[in-house]
PDB file of N, CA and C in Angstrom:
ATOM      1  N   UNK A   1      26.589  -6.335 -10.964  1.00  0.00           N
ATOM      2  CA  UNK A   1      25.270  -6.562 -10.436  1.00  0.00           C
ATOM      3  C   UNK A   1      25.336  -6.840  -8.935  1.00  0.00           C
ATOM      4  N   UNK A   2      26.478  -7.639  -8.272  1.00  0.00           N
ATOM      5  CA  UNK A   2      26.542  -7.689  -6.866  1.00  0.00           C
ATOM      6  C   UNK A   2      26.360  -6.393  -6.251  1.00  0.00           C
ATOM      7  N   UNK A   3      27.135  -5.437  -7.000  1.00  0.00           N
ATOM      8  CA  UNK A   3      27.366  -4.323  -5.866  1.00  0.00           C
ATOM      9  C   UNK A   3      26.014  -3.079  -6.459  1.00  0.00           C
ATOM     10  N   UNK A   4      25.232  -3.693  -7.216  1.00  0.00           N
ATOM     11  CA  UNK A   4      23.779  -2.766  -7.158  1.00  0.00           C
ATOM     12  C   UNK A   4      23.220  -3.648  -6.476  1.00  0.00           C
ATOM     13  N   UNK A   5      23.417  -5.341  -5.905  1.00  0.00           N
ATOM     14  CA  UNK A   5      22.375  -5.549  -5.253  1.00  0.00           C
ATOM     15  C   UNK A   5      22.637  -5.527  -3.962  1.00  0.00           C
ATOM     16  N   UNK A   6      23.826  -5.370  -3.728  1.00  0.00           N
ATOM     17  CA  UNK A   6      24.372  -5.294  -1.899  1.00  0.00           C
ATOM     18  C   UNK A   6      23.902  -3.781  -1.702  1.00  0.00           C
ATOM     19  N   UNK A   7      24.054  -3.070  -2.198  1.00  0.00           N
ATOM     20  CA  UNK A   7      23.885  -1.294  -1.818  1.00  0.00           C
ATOM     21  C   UNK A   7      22.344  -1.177  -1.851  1.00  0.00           C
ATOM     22  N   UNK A   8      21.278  -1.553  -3.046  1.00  0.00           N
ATOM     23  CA  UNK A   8      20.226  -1.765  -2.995  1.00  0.00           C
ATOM     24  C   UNK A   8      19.672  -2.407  -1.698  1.00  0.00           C
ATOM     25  N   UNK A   9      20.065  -3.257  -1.256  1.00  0.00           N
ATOM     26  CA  UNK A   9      19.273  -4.051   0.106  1.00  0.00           C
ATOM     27  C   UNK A   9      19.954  -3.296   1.276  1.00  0.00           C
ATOM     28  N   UNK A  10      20.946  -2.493   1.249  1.00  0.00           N
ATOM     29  CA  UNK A  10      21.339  -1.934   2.374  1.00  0.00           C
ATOM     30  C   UNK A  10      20.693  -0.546   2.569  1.00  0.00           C
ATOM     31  N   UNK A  11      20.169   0.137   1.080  1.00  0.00           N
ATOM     32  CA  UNK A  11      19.080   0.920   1.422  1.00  0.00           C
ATOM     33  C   UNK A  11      17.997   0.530   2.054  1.00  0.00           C
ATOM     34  N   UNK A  12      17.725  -0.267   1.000  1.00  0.00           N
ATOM     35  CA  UNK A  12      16.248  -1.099   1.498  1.00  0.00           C
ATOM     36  C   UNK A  12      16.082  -1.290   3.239  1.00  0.00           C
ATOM     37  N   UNK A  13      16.837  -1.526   3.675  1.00  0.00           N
ATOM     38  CA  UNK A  13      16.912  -1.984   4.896  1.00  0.00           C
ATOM     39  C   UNK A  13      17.625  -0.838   6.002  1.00  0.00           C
ATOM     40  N   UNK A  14      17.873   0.779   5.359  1.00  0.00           N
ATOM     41  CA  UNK A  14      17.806   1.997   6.147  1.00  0.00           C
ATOM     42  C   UNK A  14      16.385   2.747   5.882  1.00  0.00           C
ATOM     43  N   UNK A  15      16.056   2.396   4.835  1.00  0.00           N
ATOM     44  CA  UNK A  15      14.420   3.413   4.609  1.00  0.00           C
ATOM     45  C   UNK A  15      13.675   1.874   5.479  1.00  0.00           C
ATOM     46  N   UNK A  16      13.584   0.912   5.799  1.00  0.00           N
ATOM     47  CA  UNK A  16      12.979   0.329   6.658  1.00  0.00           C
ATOM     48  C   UNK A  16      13.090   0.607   8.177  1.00  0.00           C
ATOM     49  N   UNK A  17      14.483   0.664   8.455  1.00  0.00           N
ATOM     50  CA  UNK A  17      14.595   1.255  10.100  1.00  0.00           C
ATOM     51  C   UNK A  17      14.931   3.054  10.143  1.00  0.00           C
ATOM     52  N   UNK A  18      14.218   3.731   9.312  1.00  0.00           N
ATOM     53  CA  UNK A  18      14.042   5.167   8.951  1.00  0.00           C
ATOM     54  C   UNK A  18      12.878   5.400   9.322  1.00  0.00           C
ATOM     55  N   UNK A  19      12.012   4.650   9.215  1.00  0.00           N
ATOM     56  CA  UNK A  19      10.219   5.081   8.838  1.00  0.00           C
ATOM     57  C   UNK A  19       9.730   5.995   9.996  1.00  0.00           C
ATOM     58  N   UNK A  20      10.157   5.778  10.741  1.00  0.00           N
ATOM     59  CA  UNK A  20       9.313   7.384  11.474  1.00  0.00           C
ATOM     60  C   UNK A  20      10.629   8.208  11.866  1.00  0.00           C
ATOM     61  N   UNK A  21      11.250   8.245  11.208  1.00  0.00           N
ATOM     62  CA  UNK A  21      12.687   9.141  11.293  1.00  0.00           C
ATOM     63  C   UNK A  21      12.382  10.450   9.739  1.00  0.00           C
ATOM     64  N   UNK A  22      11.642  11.276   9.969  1.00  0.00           N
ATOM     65  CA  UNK A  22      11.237  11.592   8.206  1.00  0.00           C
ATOM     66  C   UNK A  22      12.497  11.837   7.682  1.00  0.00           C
ATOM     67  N   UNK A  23      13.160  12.808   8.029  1.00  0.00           N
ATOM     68  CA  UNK A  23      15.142  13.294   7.420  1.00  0.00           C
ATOM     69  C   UNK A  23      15.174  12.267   6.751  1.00  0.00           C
ATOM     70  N   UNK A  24      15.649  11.420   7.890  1.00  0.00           N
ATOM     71  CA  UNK A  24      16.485  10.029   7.333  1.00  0.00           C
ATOM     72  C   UNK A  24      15.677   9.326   6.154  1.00  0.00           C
ATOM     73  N   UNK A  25      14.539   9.171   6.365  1.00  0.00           N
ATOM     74  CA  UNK A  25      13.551   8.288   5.431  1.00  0.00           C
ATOM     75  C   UNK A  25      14.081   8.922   3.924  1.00  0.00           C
ATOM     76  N   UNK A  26      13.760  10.408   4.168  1.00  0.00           N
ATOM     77  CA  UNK A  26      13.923  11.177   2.755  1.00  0.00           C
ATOM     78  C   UNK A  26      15.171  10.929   2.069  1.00  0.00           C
ATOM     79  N   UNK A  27      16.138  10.879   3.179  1.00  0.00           N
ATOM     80  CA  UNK A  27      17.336  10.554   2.560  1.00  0.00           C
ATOM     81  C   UNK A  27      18.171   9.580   1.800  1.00  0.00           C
ATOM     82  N   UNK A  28      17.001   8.555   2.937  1.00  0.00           N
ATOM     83  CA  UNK A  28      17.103   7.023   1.960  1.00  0.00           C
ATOM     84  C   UNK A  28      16.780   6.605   0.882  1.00  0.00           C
ATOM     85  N   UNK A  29      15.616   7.610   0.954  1.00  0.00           N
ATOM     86  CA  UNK A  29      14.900   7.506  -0.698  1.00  0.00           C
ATOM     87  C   UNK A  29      15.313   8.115  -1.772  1.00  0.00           C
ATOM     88  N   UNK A  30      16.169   9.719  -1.201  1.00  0.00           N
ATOM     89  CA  UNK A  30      16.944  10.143  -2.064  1.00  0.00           C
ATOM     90  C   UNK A  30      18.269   9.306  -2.865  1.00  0.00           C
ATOM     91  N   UNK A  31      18.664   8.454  -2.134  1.00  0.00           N
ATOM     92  CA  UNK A  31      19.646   7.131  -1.738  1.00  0.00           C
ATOM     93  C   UNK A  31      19.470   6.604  -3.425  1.00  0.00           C
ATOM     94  N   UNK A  32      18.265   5.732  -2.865  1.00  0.00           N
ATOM     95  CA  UNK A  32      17.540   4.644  -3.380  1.00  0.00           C
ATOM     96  C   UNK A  32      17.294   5.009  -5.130  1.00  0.00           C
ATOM     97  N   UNK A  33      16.418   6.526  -5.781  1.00  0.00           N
ATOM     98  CA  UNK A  33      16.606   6.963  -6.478  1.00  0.00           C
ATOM     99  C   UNK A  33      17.392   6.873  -7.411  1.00  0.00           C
ATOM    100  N   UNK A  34      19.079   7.842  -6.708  1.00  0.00           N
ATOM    101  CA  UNK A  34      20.120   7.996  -7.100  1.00  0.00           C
ATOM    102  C   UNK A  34      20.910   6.624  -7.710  1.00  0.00           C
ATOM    103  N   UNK A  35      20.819   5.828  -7.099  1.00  0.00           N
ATOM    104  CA  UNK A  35      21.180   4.227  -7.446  1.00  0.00           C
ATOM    105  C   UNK A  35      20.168   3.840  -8.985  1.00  0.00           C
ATOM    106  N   UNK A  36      19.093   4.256  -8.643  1.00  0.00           N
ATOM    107  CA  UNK A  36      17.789   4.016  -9.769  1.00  0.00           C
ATOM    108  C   UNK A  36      18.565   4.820 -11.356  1.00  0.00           C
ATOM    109  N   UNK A  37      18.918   5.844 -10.969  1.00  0.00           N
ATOM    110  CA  UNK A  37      19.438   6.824 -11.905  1.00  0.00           C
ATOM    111  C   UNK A  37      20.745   6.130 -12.082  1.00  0.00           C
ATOM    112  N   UNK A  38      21.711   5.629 -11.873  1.00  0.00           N
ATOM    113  CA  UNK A  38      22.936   5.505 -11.799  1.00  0.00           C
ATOM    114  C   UNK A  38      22.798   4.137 -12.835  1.00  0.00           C
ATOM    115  N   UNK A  39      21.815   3.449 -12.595  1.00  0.00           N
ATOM    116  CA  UNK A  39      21.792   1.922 -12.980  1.00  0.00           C
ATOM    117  C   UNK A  39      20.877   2.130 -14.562  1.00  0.00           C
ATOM    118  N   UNK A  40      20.348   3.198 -14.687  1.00  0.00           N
ATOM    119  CA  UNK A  40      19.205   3.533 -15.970  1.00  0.00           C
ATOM    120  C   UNK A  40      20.505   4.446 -16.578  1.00  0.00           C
ATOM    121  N   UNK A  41      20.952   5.257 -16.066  1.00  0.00           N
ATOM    122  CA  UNK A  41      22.446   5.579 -17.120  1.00  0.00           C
ATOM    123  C   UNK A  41      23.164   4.783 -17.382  1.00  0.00           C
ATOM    124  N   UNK A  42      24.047   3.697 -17.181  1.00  0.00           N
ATOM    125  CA  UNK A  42      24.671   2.557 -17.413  1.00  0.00           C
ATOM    126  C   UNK A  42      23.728   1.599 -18.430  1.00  0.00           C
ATOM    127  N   UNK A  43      22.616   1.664 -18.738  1.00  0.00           N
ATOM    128  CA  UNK A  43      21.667   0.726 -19.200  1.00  0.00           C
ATOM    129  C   UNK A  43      22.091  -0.467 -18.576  1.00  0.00           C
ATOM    130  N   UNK A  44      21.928  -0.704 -17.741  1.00  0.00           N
ATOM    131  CA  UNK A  44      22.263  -2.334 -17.639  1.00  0.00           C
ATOM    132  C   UNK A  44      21.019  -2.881 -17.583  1.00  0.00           C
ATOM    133  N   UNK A  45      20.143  -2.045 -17.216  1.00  0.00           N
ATOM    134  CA  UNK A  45      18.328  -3.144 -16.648  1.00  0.00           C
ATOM    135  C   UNK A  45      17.290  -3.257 -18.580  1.00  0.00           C
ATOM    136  N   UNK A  46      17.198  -3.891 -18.851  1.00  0.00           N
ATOM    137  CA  UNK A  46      16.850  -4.636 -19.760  1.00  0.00           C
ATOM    138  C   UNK A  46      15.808  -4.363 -20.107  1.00  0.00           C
ATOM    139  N   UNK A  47      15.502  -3.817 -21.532  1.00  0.00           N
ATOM    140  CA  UNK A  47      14.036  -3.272 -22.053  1.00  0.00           C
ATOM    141  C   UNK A  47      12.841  -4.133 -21.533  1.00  0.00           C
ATOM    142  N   UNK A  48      12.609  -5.383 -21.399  1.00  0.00           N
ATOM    143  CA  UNK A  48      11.783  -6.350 -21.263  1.00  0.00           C
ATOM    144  C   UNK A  48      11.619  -6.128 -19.859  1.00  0.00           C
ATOM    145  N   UNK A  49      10.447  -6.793 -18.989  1.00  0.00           N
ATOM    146  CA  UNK A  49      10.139  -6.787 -18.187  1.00  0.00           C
ATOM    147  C   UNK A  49      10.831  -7.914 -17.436  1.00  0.00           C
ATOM    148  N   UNK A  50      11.340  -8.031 -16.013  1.00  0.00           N
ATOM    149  CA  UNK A  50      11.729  -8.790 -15.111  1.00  0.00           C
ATOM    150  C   UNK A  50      10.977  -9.453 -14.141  1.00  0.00           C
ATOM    151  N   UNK A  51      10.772 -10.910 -14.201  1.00  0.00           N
ATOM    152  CA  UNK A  51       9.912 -10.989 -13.274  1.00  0.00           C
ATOM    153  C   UNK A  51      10.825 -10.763 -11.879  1.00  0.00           C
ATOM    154  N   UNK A  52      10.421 -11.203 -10.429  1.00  0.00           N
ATOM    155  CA  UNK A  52      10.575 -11.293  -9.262  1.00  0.00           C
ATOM    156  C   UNK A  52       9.352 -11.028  -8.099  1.00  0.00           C
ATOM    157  N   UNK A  53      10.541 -10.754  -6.914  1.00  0.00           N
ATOM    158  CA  UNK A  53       8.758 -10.918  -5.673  1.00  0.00           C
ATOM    159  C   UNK A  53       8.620  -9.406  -5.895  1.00  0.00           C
ATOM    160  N   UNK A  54       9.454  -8.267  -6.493  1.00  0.00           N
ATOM    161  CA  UNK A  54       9.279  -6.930  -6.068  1.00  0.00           C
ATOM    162  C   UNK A  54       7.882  -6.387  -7.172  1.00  0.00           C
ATOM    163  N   UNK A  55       7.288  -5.492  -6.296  1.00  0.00           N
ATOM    164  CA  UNK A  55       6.771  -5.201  -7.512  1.00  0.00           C
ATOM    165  C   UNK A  55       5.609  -3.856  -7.002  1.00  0.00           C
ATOM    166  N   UNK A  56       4.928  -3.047  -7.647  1.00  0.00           N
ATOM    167  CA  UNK A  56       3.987  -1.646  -7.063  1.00  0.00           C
ATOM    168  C   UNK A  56       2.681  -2.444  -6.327  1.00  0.00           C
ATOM    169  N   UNK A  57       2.332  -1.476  -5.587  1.00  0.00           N
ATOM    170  CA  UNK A  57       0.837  -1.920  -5.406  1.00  0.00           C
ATOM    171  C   UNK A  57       0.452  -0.444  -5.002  1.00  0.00           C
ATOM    172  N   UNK A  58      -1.614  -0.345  -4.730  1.00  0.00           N
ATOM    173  CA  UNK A  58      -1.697   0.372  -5.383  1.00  0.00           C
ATOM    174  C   UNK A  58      -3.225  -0.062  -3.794  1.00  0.00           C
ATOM    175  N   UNK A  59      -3.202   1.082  -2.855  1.00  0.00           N
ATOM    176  CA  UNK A  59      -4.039   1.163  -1.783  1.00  0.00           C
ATOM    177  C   UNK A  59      -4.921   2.062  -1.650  1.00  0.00           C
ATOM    178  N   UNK A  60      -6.113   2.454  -0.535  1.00  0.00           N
ATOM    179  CA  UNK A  60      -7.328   2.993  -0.682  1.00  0.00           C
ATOM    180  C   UNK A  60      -6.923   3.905  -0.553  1.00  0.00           C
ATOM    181  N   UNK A  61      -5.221   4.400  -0.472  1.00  0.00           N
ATOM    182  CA  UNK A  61      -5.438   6.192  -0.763  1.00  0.00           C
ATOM    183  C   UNK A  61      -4.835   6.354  -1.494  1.00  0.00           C
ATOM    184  N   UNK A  62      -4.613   5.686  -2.767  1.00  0.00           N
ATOM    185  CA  UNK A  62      -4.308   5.609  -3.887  1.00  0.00           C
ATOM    186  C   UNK A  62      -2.533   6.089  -3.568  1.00  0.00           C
ATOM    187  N   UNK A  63      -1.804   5.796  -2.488  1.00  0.00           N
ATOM    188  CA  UNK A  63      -0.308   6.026  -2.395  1.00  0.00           C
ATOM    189  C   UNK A  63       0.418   5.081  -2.620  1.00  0.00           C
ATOM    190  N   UNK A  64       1.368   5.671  -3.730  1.00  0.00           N
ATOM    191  CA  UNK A  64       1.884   4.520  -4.247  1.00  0.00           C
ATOM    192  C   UNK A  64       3.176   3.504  -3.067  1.00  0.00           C
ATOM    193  N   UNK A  65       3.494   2.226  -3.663  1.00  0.00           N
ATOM    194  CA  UNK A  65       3.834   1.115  -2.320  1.00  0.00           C
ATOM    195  C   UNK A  65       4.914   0.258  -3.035  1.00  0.00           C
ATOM    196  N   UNK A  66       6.161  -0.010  -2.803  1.00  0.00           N
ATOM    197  CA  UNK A  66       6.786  -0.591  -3.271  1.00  0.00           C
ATOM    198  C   UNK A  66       6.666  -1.940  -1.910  1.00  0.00           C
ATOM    199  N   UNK A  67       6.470  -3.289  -2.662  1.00  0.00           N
ATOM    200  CA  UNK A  67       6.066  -4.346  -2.148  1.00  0.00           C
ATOM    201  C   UNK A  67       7.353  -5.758  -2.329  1.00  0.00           C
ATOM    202  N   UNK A  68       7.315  -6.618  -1.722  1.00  0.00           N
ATOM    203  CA  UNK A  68       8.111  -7.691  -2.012  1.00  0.00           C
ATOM    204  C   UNK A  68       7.664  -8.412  -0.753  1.00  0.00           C
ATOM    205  N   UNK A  69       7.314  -9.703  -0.856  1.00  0.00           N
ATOM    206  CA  UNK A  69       7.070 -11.095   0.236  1.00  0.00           C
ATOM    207  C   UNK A  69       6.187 -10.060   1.701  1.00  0.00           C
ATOM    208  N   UNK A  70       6.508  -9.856   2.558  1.00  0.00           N
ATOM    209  CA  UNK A  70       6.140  -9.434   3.910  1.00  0.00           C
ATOM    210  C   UNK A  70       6.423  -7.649   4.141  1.00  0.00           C
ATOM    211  N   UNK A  71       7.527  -7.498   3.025  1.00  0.00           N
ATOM    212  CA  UNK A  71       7.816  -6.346   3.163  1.00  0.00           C
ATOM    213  C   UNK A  71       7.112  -5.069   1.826  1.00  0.00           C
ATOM    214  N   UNK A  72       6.826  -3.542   2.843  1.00  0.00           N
ATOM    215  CA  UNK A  72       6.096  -2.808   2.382  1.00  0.00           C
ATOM    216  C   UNK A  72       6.386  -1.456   2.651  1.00  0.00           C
ATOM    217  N   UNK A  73       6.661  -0.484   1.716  1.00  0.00           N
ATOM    218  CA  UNK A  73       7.143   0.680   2.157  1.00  0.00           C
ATOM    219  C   UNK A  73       6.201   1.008   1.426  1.00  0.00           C
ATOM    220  N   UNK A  74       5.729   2.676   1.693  1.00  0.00           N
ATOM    221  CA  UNK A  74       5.217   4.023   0.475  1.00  0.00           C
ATOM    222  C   UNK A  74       6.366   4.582   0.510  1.00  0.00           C
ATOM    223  N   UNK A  75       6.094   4.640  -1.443  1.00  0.00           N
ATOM    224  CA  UNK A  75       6.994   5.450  -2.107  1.00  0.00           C
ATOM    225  C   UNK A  75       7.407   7.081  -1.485  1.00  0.00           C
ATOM    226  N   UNK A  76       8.428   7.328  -1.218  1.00  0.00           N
ATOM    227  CA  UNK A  76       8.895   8.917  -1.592  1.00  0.00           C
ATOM    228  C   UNK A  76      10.178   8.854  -1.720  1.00  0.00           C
ATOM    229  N   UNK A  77       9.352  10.251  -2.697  1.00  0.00           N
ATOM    230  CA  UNK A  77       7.981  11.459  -2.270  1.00  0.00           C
ATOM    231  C   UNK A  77       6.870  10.950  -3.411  1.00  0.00           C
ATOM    232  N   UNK A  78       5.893  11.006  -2.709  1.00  0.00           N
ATOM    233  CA  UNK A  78       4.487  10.525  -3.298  1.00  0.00           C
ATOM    234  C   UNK A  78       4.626  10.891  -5.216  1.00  0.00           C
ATOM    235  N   UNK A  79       5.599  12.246  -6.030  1.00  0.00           N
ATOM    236  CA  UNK A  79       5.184  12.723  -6.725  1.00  0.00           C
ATOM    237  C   UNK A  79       6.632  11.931  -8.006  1.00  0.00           C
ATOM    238  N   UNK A  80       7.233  11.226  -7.156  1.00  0.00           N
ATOM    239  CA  UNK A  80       7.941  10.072  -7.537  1.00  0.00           C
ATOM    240  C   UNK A  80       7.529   8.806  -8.138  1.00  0.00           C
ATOM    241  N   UNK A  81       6.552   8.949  -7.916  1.00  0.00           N
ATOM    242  CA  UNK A  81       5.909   7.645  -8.201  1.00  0.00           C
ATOM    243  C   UNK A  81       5.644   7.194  -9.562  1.00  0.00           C
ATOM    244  N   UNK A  82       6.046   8.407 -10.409  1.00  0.00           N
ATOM    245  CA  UNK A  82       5.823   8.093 -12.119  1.00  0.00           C
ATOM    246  C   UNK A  82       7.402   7.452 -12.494  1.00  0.00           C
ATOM    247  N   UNK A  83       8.118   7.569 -11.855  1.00  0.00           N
ATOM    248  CA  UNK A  83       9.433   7.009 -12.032  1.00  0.00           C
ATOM    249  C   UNK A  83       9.331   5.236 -11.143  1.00  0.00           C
ATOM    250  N   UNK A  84       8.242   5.094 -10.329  1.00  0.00           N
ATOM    251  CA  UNK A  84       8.408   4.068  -9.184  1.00  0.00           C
ATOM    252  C   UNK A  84       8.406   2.517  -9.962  1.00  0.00           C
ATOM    253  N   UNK A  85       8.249   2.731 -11.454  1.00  0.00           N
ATOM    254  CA  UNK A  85       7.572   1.469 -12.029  1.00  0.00           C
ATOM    255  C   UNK A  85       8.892   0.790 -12.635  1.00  0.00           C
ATOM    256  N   UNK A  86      10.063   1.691 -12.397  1.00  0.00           N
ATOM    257  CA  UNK A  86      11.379   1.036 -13.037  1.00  0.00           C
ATOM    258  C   UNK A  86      11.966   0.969 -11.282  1.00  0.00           C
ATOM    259  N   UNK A  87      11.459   0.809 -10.052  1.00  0.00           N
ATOM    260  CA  UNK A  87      12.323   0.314  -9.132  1.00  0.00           C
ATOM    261  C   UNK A  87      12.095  -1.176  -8.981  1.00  0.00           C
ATOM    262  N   UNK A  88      10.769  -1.871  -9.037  1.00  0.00           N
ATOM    263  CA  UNK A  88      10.694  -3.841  -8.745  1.00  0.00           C
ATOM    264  C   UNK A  88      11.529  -3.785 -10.566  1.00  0.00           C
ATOM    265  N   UNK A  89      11.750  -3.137 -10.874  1.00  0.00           N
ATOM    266  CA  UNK A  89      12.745  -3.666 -12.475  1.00  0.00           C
ATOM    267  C   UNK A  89      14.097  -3.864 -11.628  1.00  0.00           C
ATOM    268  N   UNK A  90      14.179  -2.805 -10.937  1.00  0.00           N
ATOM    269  CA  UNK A  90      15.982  -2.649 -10.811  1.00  0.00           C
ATOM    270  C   UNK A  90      15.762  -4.371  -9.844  1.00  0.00           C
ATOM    271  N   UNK A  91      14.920  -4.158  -8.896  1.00  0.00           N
ATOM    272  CA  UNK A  91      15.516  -4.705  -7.481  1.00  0.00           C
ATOM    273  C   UNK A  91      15.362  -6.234  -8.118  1.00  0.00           C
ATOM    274  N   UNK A  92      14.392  -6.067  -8.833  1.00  0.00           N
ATOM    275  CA  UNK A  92      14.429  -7.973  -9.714  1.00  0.00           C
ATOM    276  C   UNK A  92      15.465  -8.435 -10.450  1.00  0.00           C
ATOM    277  N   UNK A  93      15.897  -7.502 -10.919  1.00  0.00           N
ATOM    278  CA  UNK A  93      17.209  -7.380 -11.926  1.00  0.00           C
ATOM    279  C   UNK A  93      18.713  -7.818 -10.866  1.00  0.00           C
ATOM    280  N   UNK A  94      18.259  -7.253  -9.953  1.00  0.00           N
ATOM    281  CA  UNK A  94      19.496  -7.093  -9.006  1.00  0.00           C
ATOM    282  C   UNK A  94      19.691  -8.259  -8.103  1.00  0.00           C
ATOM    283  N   UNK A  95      18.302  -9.276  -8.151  1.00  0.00           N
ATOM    284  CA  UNK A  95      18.136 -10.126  -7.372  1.00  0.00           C
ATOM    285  C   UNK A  95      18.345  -9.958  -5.490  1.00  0.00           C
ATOM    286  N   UNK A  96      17.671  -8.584  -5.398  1.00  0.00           N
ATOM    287  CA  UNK A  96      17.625  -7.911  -4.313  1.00  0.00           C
ATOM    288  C   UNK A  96      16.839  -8.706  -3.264  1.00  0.00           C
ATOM    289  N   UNK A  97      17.313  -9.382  -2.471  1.00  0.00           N
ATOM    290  CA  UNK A  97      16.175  -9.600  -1.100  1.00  0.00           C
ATOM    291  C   UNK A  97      15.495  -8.479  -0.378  1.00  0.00           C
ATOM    292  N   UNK A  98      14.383  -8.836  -0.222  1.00  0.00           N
ATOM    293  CA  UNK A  98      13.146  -8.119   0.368  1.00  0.00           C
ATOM    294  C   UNK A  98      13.892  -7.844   2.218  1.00  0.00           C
ATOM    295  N   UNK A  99      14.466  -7.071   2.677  1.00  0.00           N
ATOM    296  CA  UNK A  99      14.223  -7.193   4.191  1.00  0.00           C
ATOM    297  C   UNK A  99      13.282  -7.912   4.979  1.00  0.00           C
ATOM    298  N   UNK A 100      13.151  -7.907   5.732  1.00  0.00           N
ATOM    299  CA  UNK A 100      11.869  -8.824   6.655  1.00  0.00           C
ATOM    300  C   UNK A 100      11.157  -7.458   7.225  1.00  0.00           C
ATOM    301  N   UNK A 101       9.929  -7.547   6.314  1.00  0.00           N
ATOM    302  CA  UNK A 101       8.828  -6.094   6.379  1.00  0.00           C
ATOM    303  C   UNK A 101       7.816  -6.677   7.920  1.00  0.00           C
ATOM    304  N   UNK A 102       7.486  -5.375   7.847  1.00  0.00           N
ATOM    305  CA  UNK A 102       6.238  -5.083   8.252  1.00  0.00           C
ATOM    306  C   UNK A 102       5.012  -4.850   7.376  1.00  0.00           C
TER     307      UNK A 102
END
């Protein structure tokens, strides 16, 4: 679990200093995903729900937002977002700190 939550926040914190970089952004998210997939093959994240600060939200242009304390990204790619409801699972699970958002 350390080393999904050290790699997890070190994404977290390249798709944060990515955001108007699109490549890079995409890549991070491709990143971020891949970790998502890696951790749902292993089963390690737990049928039940997890609480924590991470979690979706849901804005006036209906794009989906992965959220935690101060910090706020939109999901991508927008069409990702049916998968987006098992990432505040992983990052709660992982006991992932939030970067310091915008």
């Amino acid at each position: 679990m350390n080393d999904v939550r050290r790699e997890a926040h070190q994404i977290l914190l390249a798709i944060d200093a990515s955001r108007h970089q699109r490549q890079r952004l995409e890549d991070n998210w491709r990143r971020l995903w891949q970790l998502l997939r890696e951790v749902n093959a292993a089963a390690y994240l737990p049928a039940d729900g997890i609480s924590g600060p991470w979690h979706l939200i849901s804005t006036n242009t209906l794009t989906p937002t992965l959220a935690a304390d101060s910090f706020v990204v939109i999901i991508w790619p927008p069409e990702a977002s049916r998968s987006g409801a098992f990432l505040p699972q992983l990052l709660n699970w992982a006991s992932v700190p939030a970067p310091h958002g915008r």
